[in-house]
C-alpha atoms as a PDB file:
ATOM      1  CA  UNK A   1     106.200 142.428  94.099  1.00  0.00           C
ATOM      2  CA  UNK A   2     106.353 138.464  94.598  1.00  0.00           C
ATOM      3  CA  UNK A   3     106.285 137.401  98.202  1.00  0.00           C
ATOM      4  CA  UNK A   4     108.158 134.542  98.967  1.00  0.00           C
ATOM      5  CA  UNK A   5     107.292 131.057  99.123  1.00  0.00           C
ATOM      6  CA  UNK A   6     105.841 129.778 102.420  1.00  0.00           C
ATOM      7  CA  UNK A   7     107.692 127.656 104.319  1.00  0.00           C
ATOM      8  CA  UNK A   8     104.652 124.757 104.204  1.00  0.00           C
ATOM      9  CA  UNK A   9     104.877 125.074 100.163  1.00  0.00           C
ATOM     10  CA  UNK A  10     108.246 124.368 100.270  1.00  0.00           C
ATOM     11  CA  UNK A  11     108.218 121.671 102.332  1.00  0.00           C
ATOM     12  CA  UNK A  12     105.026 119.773 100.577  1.00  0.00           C
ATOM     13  CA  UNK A  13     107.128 120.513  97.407  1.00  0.00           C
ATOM     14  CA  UNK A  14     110.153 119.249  99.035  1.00  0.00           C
ATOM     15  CA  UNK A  15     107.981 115.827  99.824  1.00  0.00           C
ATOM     16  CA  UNK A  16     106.866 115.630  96.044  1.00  0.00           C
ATOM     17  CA  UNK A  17     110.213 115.942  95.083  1.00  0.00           C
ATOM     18  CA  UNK A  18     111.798 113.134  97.031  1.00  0.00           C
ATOM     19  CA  UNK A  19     108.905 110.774  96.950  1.00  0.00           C
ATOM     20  CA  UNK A  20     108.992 111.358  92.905  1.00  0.00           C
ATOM     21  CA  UNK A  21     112.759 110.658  92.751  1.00  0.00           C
ATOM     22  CA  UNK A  22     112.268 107.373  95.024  1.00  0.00           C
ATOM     23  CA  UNK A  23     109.556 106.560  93.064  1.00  0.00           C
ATOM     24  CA  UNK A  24     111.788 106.664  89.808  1.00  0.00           C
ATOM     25  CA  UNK A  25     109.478 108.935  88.220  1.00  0.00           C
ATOM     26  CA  UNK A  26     110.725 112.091  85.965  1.00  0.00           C
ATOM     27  CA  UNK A  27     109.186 115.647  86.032  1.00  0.00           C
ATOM     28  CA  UNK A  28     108.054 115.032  82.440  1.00  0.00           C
ATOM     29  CA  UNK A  29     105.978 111.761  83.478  1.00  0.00           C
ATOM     30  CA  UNK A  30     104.542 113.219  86.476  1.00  0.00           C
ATOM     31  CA  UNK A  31     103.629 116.130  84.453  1.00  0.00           C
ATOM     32  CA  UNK A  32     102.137 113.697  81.850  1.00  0.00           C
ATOM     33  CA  UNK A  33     100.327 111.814  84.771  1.00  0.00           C
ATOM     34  CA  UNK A  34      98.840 114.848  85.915  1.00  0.00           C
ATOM     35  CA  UNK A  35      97.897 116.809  83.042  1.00  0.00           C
ATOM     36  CA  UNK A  36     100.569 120.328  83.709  1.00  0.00           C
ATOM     37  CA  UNK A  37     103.883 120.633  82.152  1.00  0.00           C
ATOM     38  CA  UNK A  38     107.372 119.724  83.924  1.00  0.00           C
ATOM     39  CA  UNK A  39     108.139 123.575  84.478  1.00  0.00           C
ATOM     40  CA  UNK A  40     104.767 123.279  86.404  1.00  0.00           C
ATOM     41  CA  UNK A  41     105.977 120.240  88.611  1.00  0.00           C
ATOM     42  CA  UNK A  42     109.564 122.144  88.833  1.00  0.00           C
ATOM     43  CA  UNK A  43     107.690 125.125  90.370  1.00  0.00           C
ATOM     44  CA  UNK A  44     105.777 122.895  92.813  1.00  0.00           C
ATOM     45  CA  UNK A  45     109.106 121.302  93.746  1.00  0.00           C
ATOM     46  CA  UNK A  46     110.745 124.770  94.678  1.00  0.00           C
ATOM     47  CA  UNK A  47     107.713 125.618  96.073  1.00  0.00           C
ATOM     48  CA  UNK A  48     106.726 128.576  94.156  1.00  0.00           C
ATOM     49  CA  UNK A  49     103.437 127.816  93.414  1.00  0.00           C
ATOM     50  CA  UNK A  50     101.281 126.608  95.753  1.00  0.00           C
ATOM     51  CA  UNK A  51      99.421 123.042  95.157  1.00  0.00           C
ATOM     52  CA  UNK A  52      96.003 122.524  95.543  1.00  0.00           C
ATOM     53  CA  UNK A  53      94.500 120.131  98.323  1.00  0.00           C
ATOM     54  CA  UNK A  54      92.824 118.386  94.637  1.00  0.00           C
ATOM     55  CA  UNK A  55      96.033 118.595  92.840  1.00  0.00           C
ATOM     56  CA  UNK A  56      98.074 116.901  95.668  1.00  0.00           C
ATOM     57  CA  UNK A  57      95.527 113.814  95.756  1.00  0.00           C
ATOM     58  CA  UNK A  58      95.979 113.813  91.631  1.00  0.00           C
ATOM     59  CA  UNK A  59      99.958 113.854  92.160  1.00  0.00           C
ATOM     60  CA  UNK A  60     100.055 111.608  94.980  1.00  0.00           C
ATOM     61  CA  UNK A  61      97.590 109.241  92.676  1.00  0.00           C
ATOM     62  CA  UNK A  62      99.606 109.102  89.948  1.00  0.00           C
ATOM     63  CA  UNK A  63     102.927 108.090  92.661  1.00  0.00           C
ATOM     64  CA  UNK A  64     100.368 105.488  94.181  1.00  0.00           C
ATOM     65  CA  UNK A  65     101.223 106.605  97.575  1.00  0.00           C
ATOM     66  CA  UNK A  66      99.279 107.861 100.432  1.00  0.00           C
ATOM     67  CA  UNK A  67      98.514 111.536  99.654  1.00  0.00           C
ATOM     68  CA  UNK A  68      99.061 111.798 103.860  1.00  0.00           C
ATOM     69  CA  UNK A  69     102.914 110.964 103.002  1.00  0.00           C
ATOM     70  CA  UNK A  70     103.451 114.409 102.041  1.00  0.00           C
ATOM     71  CA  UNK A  71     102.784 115.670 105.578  1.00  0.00           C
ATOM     72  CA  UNK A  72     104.658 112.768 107.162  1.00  0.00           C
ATOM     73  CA  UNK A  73     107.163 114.010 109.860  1.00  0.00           C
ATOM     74  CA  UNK A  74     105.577 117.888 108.696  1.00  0.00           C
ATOM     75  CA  UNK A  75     107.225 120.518 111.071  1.00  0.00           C
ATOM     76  CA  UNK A  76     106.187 124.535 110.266  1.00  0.00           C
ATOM     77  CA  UNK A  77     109.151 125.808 112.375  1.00  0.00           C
ATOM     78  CA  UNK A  78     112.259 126.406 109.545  1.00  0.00           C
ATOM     79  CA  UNK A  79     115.276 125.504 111.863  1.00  0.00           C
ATOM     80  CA  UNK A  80     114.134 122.251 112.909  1.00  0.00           C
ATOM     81  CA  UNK A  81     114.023 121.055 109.828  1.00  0.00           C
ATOM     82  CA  UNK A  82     117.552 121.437 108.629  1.00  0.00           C
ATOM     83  CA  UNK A  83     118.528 118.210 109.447  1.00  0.00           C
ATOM     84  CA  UNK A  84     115.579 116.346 107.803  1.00  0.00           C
ATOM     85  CA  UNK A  85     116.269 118.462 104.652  1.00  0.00           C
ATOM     86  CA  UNK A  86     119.532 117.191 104.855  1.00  0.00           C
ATOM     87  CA  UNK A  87     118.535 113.667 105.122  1.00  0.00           C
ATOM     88  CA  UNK A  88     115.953 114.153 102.215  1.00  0.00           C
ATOM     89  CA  UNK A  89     118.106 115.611  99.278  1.00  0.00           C
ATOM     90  CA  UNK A  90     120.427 112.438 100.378  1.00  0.00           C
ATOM     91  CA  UNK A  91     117.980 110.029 100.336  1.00  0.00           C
ATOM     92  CA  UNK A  92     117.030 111.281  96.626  1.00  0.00           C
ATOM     93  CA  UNK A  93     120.660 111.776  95.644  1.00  0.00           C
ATOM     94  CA  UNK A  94     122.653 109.665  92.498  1.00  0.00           C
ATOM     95  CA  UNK A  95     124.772 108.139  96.257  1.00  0.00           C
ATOM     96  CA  UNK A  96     122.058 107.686  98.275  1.00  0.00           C
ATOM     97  CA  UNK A  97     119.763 105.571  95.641  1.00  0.00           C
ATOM     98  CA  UNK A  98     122.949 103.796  94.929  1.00  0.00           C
ATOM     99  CA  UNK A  99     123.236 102.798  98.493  1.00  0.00           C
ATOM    100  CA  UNK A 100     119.513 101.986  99.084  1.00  0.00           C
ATOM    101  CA  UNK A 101     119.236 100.073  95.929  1.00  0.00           C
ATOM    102  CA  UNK A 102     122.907  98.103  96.790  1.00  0.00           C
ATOM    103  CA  UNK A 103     121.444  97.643 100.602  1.00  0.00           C
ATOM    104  CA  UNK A 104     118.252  96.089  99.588  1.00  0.00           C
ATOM    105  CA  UNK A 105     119.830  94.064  97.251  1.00  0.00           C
ATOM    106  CA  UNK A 106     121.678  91.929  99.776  1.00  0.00           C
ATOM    107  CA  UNK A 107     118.915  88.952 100.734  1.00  0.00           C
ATOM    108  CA  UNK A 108     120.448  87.908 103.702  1.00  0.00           C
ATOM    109  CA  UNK A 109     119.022  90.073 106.734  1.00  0.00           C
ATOM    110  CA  UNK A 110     121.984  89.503 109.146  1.00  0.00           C
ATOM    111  CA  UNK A 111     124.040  90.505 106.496  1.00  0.00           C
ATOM    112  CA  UNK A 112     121.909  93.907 106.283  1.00  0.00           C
ATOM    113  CA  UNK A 113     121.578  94.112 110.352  1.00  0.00           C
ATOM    114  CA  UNK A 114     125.544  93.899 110.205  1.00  0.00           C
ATOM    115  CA  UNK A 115     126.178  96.151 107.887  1.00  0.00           C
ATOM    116  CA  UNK A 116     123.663  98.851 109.573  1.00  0.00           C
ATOM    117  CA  UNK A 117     125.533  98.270 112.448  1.00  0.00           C
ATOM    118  CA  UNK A 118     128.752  98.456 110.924  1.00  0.00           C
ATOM    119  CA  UNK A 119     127.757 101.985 109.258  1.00  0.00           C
ATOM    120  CA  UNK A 120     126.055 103.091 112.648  1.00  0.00           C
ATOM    121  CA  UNK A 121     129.329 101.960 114.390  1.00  0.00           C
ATOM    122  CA  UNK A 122     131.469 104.787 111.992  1.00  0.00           C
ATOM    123  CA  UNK A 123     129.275 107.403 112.051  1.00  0.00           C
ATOM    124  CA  UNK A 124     129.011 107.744 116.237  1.00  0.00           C
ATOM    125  CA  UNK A 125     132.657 107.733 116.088  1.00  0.00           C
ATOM    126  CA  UNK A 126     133.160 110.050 113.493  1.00  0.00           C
ATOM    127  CA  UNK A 127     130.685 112.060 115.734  1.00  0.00           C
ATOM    128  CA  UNK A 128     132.847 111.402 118.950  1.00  0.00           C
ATOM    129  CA  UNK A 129     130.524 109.724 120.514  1.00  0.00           C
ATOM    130  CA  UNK A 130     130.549 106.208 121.630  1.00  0.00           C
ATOM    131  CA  UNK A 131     127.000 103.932 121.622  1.00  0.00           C
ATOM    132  CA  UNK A 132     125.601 100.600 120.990  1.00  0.00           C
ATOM    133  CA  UNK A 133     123.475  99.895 118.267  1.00  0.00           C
ATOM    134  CA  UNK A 134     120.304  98.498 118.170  1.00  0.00           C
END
């Protein structure tokens, strides 16, 4: 009988996940990088299977990030974590790329500052609540 996943395995896989998809980087590739197949990286995504402290520095190599990224904002309690999850799987999502990549086109900074504000502005109303933003 297969226990299930730990909660810290799926939330390092969770990390590789996002920071792969920001990074622009396929399963395949990362797979390549790395030396396992992308059904390997899949199951390290989902948390499955459990990566080693040696694979992690290989994956987070072949990313060239900071292998500590993985545990950045790392919380072991499941319902706290909701939100961030949330925020992650947008953050990697088709929209939310789109938006980044559209955002940091834009070279003018008060533009950006206005339009953070702007989008801050509709989502604490939306929310009912009322507040200025930094």
């Amino acid at each position: 009988m297969k226990s299930q996943p730990h909660n810290v395995d799926i939330q390092v896989g969770k990390k590789i996940r996002n920071q792969r998809m920001i990074s622009g980087i396929s399963q395949s590739e990362l797979g390549d990088r790395i030396g396992v197949t992308f059904q390997q990286i899949q199951k390290y995504e989902k948390g499955a299977n459990r990566v080693s402290a040696s694979r992690l520095v290989e994956i987070a190599n072949a990313m060239s990030i900071d292998v500590r990224s993985f545990f950045d904002e790392f919380d072991a309690s499941t319902s706290s974590n909701d939100n961030q999850a949330a925020k992650d799987e947008f953050v990697v999502s088709r929209q939310g790329l789109q938006l980044n990549a559209a955002f940091l086109s834009i070279k003018n900074e008060a533009v950006r500052t206005r339009l953070l504000k702007l989008v801050q502005e509709i989502a604490h109303s939306e929310a009912g609540t009322s507040r200025d933003a930094d």
